[in-house]
N, C-alpha and C. Protein backbone atom coordinates (compact mmCIF):
# COMPACT_ATOMS: atom_id res chain seq x y z
N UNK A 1 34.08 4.46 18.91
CA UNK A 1 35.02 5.28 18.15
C UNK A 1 34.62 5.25 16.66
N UNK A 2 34.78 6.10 16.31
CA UNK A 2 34.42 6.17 14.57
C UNK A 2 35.54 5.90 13.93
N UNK A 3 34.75 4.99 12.60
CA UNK A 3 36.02 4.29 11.42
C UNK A 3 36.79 5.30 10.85
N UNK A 4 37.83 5.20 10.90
CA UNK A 4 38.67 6.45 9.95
C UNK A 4 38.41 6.32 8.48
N UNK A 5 38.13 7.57 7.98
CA UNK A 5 38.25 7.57 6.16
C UNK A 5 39.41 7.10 6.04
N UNK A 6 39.21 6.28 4.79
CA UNK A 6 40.25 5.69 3.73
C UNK A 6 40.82 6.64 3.18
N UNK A 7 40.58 7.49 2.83
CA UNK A 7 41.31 8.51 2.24
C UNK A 7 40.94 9.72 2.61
N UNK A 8 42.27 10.82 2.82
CA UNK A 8 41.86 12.21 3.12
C UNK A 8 42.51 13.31 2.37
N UNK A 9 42.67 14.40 1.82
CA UNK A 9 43.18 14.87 1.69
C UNK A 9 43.56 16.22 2.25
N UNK A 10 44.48 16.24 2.39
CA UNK A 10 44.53 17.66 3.59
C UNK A 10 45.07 18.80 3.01
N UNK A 11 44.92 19.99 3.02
CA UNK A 11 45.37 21.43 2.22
C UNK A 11 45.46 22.14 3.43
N UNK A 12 45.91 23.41 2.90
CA UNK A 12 46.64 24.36 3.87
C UNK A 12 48.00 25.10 3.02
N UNK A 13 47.57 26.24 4.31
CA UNK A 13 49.23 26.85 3.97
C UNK A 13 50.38 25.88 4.02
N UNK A 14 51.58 26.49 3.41
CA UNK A 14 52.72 25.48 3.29
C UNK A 14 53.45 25.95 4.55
N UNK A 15 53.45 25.92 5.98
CA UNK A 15 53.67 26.37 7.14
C UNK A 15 54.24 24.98 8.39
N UNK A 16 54.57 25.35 9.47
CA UNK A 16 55.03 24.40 10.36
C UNK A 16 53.49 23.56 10.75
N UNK A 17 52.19 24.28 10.64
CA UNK A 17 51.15 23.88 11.13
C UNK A 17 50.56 22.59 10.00
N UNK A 18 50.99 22.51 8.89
CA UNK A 18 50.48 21.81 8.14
C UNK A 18 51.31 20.53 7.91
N UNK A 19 52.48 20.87 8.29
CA UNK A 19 53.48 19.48 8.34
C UNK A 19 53.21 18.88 9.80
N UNK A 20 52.75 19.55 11.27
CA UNK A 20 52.10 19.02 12.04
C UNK A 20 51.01 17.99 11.90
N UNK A 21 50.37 18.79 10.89
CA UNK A 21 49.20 18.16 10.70
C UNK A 21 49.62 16.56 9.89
N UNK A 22 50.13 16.74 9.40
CA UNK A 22 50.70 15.48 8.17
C UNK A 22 50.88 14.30 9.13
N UNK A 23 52.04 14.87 9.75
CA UNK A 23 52.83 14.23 10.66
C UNK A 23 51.99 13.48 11.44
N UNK A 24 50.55 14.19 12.48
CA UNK A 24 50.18 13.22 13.11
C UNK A 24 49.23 12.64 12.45
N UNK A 25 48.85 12.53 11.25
CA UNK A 25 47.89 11.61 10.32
C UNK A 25 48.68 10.00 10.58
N UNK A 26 50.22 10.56 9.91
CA UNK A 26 50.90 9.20 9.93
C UNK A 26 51.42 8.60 10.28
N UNK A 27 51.71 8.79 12.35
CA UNK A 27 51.65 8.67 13.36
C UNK A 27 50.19 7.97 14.12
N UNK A 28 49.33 8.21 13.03
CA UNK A 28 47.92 7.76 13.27
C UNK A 28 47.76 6.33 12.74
N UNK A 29 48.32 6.14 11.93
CA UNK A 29 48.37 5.17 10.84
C UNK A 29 48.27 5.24 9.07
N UNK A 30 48.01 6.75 8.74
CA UNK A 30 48.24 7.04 7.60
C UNK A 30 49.21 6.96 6.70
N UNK A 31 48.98 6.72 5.24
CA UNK A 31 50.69 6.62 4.47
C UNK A 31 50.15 7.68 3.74
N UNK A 32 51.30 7.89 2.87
CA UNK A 32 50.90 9.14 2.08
C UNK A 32 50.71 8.63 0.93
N UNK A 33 49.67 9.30 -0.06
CA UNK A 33 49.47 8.91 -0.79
C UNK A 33 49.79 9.84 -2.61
N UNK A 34 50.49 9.17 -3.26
CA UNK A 34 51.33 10.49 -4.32
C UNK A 34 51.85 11.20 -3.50
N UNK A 35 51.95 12.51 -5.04
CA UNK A 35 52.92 13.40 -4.50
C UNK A 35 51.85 15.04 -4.57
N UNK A 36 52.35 15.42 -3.33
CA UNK A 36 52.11 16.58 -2.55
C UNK A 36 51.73 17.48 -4.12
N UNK A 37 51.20 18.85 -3.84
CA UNK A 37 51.02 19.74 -5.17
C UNK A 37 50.94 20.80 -4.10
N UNK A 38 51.14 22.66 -5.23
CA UNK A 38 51.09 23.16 -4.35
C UNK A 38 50.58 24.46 -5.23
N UNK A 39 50.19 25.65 -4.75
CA UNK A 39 49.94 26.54 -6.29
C UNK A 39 50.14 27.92 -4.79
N UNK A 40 50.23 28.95 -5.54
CA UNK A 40 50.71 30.18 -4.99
C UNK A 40 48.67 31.04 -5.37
N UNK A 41 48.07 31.63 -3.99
CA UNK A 41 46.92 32.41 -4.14
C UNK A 41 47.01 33.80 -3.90
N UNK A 42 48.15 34.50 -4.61
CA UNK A 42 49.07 35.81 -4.54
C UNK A 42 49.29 36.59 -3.15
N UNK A 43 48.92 35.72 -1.92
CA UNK A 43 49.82 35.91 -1.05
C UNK A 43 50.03 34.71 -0.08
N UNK A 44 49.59 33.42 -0.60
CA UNK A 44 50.51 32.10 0.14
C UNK A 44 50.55 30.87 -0.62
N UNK A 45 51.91 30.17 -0.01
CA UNK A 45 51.75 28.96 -0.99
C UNK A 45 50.63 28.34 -0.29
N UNK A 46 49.70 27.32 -0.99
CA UNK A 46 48.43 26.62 -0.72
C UNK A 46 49.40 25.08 -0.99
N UNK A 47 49.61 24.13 0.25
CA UNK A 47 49.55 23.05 -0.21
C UNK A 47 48.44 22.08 -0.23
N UNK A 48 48.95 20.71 -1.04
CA UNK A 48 48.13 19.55 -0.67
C UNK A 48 48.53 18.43 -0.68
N UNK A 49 48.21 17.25 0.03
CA UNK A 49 48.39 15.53 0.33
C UNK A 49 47.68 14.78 0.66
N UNK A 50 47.24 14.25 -0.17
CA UNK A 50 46.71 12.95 0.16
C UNK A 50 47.17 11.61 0.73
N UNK A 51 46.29 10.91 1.68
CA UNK A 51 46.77 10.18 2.42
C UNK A 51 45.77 9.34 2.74
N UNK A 52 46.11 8.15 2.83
CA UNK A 52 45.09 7.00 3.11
C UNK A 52 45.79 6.09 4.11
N UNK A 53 44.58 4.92 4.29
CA UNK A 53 44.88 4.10 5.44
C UNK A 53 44.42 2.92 4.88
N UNK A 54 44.84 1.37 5.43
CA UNK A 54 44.19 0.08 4.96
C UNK A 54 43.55 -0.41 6.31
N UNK A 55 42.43 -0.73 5.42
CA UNK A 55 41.41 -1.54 6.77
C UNK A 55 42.32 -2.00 7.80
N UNK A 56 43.15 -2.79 7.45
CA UNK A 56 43.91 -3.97 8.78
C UNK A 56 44.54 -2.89 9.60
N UNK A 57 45.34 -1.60 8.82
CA UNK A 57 45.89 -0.61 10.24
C UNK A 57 44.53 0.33 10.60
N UNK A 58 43.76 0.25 10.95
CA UNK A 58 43.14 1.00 12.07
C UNK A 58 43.08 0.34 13.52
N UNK A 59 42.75 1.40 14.19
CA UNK A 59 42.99 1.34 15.18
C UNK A 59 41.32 1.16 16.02
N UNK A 60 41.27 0.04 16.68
CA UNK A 60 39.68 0.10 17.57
C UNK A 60 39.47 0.35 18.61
């Protein structure tokens, strides 16, 4: 199995598909890391989050 990155950051529309996505990062073992940002590309909001993990929670 491959080591998970320490850190990821994930973007996307601001949609049900991207809080999916969040969701199973930190269900994975991810925390979040700061706070979310988001900017408008004149026809969607674009979010983003960063999220990391510590060596001891992965999973082997």
């Amino acid at each position: 199995m491959e080591k998970k990155l320490k850190y990821r950051l994930i973007t996307g529309k601001d949609d049900a598909n991207f809080c999916k996505r969040i969701s199973k990062l930190l269900d994975e073992g991810y925390k979040l890391y700061g706070s979310p940002s988001c900017t408008f590309n004149g026809e969607d909001v674009i979010v983003a989050q960063a999220v990391i993990i510590n060596d001891n929670s992965e999973k082997k």
